[in-house]
N, C-alpha and C. Protein backbone atom coordinates (compact mmCIF):
# COMPACT_ATOMS: atom_id res chain seq x y z
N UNK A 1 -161.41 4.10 45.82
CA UNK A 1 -162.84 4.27 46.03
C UNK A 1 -163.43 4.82 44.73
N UNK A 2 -164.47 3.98 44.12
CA UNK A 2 -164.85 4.76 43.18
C UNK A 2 -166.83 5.12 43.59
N UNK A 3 -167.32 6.14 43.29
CA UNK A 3 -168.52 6.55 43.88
C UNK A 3 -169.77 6.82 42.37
N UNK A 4 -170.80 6.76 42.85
CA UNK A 4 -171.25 6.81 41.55
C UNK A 4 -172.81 7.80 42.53
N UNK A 5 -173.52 8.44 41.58
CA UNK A 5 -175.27 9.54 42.09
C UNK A 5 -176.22 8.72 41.31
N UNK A 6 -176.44 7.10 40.96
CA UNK A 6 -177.17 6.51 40.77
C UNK A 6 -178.17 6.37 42.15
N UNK A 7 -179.42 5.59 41.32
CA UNK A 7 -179.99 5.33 43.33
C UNK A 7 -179.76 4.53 43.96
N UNK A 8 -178.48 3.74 44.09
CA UNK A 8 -177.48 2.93 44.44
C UNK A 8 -178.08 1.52 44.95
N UNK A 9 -177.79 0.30 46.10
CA UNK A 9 -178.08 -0.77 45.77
C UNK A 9 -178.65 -1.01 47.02
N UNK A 10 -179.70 -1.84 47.13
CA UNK A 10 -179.79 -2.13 48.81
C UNK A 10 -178.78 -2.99 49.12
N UNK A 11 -178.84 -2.91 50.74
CA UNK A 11 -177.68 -3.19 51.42
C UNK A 11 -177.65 -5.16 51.23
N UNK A 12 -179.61 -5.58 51.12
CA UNK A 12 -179.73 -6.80 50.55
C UNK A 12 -178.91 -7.36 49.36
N UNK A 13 -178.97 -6.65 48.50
CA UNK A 13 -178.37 -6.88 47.40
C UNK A 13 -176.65 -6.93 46.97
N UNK A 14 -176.23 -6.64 48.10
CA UNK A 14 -174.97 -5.92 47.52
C UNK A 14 -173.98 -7.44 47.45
N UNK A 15 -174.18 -7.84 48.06
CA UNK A 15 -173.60 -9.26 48.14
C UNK A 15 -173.98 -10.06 46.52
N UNK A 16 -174.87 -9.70 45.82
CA UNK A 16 -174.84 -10.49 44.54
C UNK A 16 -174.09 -9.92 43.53
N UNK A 17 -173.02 -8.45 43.83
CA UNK A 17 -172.94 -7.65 42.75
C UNK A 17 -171.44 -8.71 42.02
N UNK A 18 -170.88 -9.26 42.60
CA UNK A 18 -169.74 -10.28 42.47
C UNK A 18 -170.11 -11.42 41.49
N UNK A 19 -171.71 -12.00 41.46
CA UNK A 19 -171.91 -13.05 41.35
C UNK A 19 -172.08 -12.91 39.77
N UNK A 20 -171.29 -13.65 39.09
CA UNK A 20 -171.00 -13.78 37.45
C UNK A 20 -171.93 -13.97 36.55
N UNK A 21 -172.81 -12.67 35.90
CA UNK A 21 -174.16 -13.26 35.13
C UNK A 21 -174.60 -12.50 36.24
N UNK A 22 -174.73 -12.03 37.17
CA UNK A 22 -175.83 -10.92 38.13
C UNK A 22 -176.00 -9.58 37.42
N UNK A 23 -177.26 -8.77 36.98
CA UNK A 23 -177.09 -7.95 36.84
C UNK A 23 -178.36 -6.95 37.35
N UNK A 24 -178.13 -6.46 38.45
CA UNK A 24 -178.57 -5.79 39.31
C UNK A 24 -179.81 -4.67 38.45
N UNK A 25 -179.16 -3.93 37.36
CA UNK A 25 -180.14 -3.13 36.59
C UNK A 25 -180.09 -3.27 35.37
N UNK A 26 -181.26 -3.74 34.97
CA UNK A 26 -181.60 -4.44 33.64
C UNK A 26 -181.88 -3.44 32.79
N UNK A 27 -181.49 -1.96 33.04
CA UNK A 27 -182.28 -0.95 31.99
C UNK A 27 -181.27 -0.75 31.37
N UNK A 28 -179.61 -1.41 31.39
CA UNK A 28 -178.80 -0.78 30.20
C UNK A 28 -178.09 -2.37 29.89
N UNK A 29 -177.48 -2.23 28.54
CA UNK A 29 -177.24 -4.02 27.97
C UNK A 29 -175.32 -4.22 28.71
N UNK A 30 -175.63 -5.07 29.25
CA UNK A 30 -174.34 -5.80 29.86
C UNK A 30 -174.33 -7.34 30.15
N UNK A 31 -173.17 -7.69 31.07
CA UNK A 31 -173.76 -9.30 30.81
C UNK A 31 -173.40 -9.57 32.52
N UNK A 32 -172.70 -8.48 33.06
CA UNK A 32 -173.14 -9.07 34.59
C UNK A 32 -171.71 -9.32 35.20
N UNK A 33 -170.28 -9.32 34.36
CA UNK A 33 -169.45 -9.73 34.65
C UNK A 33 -168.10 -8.95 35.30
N UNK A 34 -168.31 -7.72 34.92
CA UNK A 34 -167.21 -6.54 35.49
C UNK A 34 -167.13 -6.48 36.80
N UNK A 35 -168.10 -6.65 37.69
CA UNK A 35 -167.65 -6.66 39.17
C UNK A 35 -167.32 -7.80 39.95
N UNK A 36 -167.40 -8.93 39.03
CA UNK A 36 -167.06 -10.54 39.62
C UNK A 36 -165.69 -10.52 38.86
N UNK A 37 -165.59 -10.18 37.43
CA UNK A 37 -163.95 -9.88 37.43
C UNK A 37 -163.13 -9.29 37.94
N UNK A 38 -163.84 -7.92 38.45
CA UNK A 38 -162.48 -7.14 40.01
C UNK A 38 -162.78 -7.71 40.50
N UNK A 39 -163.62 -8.61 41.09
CA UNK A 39 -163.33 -9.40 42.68
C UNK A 39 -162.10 -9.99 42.86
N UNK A 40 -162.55 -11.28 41.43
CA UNK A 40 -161.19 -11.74 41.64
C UNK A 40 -160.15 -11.91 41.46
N UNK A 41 -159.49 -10.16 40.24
CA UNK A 41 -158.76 -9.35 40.39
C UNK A 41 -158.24 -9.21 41.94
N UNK A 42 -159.15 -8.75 43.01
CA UNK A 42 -158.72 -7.94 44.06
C UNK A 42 -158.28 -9.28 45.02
N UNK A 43 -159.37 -10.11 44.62
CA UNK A 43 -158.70 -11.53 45.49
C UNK A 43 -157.27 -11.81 45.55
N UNK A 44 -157.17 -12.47 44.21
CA UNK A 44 -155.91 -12.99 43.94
C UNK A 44 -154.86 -12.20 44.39
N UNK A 45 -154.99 -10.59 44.52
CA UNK A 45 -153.68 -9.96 45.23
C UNK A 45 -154.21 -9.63 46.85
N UNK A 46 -154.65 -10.65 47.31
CA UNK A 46 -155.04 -10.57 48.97
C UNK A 46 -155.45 -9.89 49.31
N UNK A 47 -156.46 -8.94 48.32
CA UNK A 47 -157.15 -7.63 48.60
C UNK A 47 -158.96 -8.01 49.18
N UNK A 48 -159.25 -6.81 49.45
CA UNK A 48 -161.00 -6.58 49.83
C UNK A 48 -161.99 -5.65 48.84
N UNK A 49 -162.50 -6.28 48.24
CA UNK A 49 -163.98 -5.63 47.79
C UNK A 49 -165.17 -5.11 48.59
N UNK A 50 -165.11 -4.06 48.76
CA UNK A 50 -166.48 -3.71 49.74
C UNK A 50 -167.23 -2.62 49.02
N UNK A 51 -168.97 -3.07 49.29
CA UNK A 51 -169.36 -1.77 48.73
C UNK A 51 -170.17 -1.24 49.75
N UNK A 52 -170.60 -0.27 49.72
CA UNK A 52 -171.43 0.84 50.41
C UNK A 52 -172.46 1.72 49.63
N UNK A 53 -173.18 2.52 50.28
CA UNK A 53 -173.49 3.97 50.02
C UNK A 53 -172.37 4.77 50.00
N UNK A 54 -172.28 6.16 48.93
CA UNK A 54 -171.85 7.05 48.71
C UNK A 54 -172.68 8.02 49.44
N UNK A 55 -171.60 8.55 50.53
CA UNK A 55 -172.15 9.08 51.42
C UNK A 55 -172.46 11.06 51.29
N UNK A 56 -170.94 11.19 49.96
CA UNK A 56 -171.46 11.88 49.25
C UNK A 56 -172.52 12.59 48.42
N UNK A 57 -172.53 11.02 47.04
CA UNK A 57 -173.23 10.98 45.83
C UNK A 57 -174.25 10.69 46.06
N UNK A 58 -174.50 10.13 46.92
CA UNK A 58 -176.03 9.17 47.16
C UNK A 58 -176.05 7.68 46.63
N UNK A 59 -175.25 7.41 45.88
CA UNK A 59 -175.18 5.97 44.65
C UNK A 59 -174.48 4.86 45.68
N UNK A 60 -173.60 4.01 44.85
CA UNK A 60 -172.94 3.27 45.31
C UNK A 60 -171.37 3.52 45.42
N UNK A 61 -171.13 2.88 46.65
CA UNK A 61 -169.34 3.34 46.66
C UNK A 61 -168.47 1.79 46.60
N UNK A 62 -168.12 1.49 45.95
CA UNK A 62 -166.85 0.59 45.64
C UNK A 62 -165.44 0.97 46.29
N UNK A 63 -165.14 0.13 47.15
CA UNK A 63 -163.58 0.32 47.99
C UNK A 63 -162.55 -0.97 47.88
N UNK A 64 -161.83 -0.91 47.18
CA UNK A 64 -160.99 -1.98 47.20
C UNK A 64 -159.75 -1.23 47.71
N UNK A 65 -159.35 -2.54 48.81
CA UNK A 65 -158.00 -2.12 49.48
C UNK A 65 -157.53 -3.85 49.33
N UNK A 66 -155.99 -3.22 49.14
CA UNK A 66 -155.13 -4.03 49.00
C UNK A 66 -153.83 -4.22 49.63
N UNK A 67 -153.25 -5.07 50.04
CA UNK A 67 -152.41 -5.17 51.04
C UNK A 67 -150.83 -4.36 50.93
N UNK A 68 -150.10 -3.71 51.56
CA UNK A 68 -148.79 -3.48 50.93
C UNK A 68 -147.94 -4.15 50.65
N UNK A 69 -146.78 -3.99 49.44
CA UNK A 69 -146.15 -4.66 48.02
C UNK A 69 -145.36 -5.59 49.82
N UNK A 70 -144.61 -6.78 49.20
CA UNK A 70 -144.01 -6.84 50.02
C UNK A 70 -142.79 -6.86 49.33
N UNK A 71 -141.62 -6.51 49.93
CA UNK A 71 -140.00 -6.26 49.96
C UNK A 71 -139.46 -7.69 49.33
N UNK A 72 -139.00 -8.39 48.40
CA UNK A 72 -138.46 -9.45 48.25
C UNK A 72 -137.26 -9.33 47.44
């Protein structure tokens, strides 16, 4: 889980944060691509990307869970 005290994302939005070239806040220079590269980081190992409110921070919360190793 990583959490952030930004004023985090509407719940509309949160679904574009994946999308390659999206960049949600235009007030600092990036290109849109760090959270569509963990996606499918988290994909490819049969994992889940979910975000939320930080129920803490107030910002946004990022949860990636991933499946356990398997025994081979």
């Amino acid at each position: 889980m990583v959490e952030d005290d930004g004023p985090g994302i509407p719940e509309a939005e949160r679904p574009r944060l994946t999308e390659r070239g999206t960049r949600l806040d235009e007030s600092v220079n990036g290109h849109g691509l760090g959270l569509a590269i963990a996606s499918d980081i988290v994909d490819a190992y049969g994992g889940e990307l979910a975000f939320d409110r930080s129920a803490d921070l107030g910002g946004l919360a990022v949860r990636v869970t991933l499946p356990p190793l398997s025994a081979e």
